[in-house]
C-alpha atoms as a PDB file:
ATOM      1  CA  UNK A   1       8.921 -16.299   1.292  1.00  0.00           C
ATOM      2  CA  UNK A   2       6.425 -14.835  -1.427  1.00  0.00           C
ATOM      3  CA  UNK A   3       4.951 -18.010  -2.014  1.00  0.00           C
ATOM      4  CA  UNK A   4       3.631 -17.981   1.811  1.00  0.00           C
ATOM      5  CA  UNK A   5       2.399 -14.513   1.629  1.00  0.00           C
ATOM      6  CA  UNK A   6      -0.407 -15.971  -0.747  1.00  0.00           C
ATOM      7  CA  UNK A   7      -1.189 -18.347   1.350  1.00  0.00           C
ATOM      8  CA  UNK A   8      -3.195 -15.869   3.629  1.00  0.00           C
ATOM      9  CA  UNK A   9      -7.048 -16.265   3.469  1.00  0.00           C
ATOM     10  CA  UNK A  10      -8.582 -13.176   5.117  1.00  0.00           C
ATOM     11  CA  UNK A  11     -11.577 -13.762   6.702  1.00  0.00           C
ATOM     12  CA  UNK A  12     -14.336 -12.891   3.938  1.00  0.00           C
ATOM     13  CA  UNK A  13     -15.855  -9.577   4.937  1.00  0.00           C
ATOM     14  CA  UNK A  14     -16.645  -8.423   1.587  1.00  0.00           C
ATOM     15  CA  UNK A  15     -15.449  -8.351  -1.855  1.00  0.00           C
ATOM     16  CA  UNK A  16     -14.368  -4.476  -2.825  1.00  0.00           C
ATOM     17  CA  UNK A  17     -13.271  -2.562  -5.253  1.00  0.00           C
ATOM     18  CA  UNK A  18      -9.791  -0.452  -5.701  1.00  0.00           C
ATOM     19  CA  UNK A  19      -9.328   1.018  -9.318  1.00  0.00           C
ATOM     20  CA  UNK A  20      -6.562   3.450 -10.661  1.00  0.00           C
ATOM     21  CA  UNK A  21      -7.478   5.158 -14.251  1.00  0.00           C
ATOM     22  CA  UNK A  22      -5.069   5.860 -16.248  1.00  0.00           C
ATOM     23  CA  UNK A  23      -5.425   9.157 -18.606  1.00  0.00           C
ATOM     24  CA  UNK A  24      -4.757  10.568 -21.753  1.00  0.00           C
ATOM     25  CA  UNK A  25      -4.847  14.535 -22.430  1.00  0.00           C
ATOM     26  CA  UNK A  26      -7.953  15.126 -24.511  1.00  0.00           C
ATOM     27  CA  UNK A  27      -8.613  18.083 -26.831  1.00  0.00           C
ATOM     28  CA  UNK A  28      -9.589  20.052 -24.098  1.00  0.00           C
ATOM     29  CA  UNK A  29      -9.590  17.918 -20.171  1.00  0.00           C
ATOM     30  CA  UNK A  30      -7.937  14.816 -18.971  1.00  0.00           C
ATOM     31  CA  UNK A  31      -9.804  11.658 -20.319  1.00  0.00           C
ATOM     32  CA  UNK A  32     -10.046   7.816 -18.452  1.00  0.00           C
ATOM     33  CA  UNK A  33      -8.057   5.766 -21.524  1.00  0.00           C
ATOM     34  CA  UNK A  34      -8.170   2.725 -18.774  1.00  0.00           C
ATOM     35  CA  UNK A  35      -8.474   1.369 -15.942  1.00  0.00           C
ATOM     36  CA  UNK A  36      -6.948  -1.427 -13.667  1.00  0.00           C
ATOM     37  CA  UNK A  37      -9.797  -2.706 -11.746  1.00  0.00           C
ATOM     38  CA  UNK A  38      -8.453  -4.973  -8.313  1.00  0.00           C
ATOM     39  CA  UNK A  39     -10.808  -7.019  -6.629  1.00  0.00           C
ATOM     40  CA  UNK A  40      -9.935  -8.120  -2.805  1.00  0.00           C
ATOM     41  CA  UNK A  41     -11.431  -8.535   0.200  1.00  0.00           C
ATOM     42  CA  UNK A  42     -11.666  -6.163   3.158  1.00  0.00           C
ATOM     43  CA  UNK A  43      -9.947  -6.993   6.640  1.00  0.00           C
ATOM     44  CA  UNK A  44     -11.601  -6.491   9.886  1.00  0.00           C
ATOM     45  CA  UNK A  45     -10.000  -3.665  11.843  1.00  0.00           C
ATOM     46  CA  UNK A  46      -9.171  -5.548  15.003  1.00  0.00           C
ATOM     47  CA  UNK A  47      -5.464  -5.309  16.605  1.00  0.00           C
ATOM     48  CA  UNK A  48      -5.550  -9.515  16.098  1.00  0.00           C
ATOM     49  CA  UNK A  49      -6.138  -9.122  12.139  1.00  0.00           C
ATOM     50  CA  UNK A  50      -4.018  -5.859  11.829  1.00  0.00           C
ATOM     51  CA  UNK A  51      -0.961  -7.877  13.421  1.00  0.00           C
ATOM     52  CA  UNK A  52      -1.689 -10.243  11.060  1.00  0.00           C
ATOM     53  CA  UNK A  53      -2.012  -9.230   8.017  1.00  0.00           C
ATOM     54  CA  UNK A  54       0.851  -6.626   8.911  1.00  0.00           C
ATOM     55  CA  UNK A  55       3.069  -9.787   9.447  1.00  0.00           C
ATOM     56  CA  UNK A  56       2.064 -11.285   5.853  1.00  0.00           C
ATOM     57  CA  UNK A  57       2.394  -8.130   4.310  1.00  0.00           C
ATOM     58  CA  UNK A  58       5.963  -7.633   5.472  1.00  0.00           C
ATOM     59  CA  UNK A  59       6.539 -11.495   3.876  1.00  0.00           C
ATOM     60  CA  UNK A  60       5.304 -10.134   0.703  1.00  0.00           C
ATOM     61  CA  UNK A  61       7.573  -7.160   0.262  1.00  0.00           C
ATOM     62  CA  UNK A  62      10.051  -8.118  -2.233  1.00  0.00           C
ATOM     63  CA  UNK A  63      12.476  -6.199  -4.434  1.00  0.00           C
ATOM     64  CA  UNK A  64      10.523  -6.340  -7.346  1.00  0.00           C
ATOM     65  CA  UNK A  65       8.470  -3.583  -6.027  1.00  0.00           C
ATOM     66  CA  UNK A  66      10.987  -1.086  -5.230  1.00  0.00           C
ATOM     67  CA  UNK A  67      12.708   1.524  -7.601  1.00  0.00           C
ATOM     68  CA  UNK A  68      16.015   0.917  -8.286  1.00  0.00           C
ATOM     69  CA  UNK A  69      17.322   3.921  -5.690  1.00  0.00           C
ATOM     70  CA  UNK A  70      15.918   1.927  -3.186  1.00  0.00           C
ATOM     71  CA  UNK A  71      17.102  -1.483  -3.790  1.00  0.00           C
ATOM     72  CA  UNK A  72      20.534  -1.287  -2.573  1.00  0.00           C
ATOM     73  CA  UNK A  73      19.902  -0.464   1.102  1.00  0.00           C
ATOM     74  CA  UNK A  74      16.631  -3.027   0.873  1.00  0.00           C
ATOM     75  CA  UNK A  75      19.884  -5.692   0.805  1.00  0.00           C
ATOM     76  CA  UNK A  76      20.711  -5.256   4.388  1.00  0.00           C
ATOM     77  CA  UNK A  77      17.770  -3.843   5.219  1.00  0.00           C
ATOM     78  CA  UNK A  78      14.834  -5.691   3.867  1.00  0.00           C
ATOM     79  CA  UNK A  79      11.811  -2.829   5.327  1.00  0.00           C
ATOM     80  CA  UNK A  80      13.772  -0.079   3.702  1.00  0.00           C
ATOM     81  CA  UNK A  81      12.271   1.352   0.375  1.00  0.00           C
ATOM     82  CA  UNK A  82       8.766  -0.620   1.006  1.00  0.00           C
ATOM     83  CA  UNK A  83       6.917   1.807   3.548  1.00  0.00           C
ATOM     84  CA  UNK A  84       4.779   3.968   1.010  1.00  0.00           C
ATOM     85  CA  UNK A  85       2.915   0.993  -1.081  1.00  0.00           C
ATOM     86  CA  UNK A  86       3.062  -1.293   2.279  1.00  0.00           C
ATOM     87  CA  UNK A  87       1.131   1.819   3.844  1.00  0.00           C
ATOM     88  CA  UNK A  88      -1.094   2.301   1.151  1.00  0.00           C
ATOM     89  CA  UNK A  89      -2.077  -1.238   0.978  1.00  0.00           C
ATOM     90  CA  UNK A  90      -3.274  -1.509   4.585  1.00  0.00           C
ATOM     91  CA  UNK A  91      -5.337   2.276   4.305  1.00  0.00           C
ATOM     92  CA  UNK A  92      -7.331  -0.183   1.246  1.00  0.00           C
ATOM     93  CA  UNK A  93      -6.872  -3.434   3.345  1.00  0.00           C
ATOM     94  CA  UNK A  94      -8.226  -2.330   6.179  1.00  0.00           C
ATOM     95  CA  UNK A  95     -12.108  -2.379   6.640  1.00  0.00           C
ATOM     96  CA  UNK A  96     -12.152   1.264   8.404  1.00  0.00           C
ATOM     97  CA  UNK A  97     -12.427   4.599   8.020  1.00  0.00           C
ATOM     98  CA  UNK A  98     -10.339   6.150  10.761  1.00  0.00           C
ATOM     99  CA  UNK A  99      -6.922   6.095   9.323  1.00  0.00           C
ATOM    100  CA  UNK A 100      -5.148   9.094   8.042  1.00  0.00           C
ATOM    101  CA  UNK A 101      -1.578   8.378   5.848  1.00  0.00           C
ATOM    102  CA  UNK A 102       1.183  10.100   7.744  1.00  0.00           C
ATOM    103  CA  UNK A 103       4.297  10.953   6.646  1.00  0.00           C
ATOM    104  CA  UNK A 104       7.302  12.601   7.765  1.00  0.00           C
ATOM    105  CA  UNK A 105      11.535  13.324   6.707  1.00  0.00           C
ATOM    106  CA  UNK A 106      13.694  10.663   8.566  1.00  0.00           C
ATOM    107  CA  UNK A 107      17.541  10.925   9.356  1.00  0.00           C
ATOM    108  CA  UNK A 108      18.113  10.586   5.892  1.00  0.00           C
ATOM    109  CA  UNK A 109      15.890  12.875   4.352  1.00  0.00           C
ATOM    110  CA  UNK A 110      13.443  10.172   2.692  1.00  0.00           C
ATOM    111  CA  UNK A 111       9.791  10.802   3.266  1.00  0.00           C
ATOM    112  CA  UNK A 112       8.358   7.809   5.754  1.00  0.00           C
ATOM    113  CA  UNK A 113       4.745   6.802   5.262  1.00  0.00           C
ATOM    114  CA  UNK A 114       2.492   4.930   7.954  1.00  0.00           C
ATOM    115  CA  UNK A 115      -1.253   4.988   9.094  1.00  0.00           C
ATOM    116  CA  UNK A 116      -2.614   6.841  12.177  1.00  0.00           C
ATOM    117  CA  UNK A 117      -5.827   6.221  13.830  1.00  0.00           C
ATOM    118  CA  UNK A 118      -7.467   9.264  13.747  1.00  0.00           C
ATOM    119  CA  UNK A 119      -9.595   8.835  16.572  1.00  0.00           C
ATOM    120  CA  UNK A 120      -7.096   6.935  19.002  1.00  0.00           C
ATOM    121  CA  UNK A 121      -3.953   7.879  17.891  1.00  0.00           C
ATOM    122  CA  UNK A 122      -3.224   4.136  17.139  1.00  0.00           C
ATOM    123  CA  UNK A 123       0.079   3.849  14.661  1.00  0.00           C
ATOM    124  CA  UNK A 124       0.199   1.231  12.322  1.00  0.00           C
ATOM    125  CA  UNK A 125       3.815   1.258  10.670  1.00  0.00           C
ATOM    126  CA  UNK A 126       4.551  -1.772   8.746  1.00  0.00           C
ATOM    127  CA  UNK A 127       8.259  -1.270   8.009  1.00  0.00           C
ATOM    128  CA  UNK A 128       8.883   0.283  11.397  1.00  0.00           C
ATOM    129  CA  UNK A 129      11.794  -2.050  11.418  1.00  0.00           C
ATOM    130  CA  UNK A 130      14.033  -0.469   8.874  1.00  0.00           C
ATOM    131  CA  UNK A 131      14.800   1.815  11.415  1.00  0.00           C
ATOM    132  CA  UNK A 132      15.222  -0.187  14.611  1.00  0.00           C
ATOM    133  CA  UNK A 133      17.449  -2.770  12.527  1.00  0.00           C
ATOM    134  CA  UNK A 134      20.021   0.129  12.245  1.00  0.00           C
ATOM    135  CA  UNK A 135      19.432   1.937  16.372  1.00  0.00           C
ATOM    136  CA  UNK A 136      17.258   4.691  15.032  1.00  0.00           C
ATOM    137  CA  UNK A 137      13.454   5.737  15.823  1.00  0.00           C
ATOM    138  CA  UNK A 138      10.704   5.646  13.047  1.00  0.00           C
ATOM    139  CA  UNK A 139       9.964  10.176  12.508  1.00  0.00           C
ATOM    140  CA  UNK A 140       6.537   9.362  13.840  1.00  0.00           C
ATOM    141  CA  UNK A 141       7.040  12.710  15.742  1.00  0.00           C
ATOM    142  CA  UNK A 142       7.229  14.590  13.245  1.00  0.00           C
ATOM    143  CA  UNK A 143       4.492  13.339  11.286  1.00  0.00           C
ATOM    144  CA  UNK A 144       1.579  14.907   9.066  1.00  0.00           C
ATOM    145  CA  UNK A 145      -1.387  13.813   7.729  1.00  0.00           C
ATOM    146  CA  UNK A 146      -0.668  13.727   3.855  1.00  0.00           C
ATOM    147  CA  UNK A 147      -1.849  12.852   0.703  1.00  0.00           C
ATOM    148  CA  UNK A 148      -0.948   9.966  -1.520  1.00  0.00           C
ATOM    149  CA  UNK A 149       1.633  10.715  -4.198  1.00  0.00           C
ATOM    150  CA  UNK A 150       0.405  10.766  -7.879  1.00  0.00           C
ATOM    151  CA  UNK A 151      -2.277  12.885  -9.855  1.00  0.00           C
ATOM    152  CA  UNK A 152      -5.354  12.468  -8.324  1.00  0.00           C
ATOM    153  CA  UNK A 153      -4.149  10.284  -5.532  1.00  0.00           C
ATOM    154  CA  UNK A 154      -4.536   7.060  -7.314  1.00  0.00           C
ATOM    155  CA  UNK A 155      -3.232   3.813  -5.881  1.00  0.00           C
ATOM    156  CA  UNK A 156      -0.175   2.945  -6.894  1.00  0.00           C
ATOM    157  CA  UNK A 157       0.502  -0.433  -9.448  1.00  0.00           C
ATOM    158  CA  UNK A 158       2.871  -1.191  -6.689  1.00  0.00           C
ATOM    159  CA  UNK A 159       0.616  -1.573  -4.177  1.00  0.00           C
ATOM    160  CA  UNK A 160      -2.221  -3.200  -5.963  1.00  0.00           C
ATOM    161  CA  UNK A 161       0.505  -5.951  -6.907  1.00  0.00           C
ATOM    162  CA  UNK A 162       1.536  -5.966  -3.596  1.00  0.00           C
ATOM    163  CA  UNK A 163      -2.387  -6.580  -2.245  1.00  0.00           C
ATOM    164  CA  UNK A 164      -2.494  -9.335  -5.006  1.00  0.00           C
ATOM    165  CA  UNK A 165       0.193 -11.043  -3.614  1.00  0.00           C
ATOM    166  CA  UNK A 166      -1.363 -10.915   0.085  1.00  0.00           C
ATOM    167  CA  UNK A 167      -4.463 -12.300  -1.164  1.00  0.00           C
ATOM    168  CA  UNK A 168      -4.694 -15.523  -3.905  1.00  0.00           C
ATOM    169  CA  UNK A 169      -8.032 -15.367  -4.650  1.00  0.00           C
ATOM    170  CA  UNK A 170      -7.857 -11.386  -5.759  1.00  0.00           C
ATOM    171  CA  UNK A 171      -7.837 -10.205  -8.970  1.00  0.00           C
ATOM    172  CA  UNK A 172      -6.782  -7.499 -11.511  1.00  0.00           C
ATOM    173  CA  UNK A 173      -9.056  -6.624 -14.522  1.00  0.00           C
ATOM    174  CA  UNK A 174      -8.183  -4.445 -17.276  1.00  0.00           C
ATOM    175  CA  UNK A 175     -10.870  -2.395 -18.612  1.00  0.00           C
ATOM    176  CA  UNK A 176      -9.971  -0.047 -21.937  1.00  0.00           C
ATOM    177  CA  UNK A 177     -11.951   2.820 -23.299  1.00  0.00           C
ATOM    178  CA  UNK A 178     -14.745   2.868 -25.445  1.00  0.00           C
ATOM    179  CA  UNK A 179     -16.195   3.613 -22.842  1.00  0.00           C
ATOM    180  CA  UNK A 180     -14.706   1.380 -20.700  1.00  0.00           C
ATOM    181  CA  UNK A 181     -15.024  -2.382 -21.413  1.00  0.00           C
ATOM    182  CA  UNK A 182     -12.818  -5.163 -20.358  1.00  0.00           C
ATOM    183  CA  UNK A 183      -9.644  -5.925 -22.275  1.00  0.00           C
END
């Protein structure tokens, strides 16, 4: 299964940019030490390319991208555990800038991520299906717009692995300080 996920070739919109910088406490403020540079291409935001890439995405989440509390459920329930970096990866993915990240509690108390259209209400849930596999309903309800986990909202490793693995012709650069040069 992961070696068709690479196998999708996005229509070339344009080649951008997503880095996360990694930090290091200075004498006195928070400085870059690195950064992981990934280079990928944009997807048109049309329901045919969204359905689309939401299908290859889904054949690209693997266990080797959850944590370990999630991995045991993922077993018989191969969505569960993947909805934050799937979700972040389409908000980059996608060439738009009228999705919000939503998240709400579910029956179990685990924090659900998806993408809302802001303008049309349009829900884009990737891993939707870890919830009707077992009779219950996504907590779209009771969703909020909210920010992306981490210190200064960067993207996740997870999720940049995970875009890699959509897309065979991006790439991941390394850049270290002084002051910031390739590694």
């Amino acid at each position: 299964m992961v070696g068709n996920c690479a196998k999708f070739l996005f229509e070339k919109t344009r080649v951008d940019i997503l880095e996360r910088p990694c930090y290091q406490k200075g004498a006195s403020e928070w400085v870059i030490i690195k950064k992981d540079i990934l280079h990928y291409h944009k997807v048109p935001y049309t329901i045919s390319m969204i359905l689309e890439c939401s299908r290859r995405l889904r054949e690209c989440l693997t266990p080797d991208l959850l944590t370990k509390k999630y991995r045991v459920e993922n077993e018989t329930n191969p969505m569960y555990g993947h909805c934050y970096h799937a979700t972040q990866a389409m908000y980059y993915l996608l060439d738009t800038d009228t999705l919000d990240p939503m998240s709400a509690r579910d029956y179990r108390g685990d924090l659900h991520w998806w993408l809302r259209d802001r303008e049309n209400g349009f829900v884009i849930d990737m891993t939707a299906d870890q919830y009707y596999s077992v009779g219950k309903e996504p907590p779209h309800d009771k969703g909020k717009v909210s920010k992306w986990y981490g210190w200064k909202q960067r993207p996740h490793k997870r999720t940049m692995h995970l875009m890699m693995k959509m897309q065979n012709d991006a790439t991941m650069d390394r850049w270290v300080a002084d002051h910031l040069t390739p590694s």
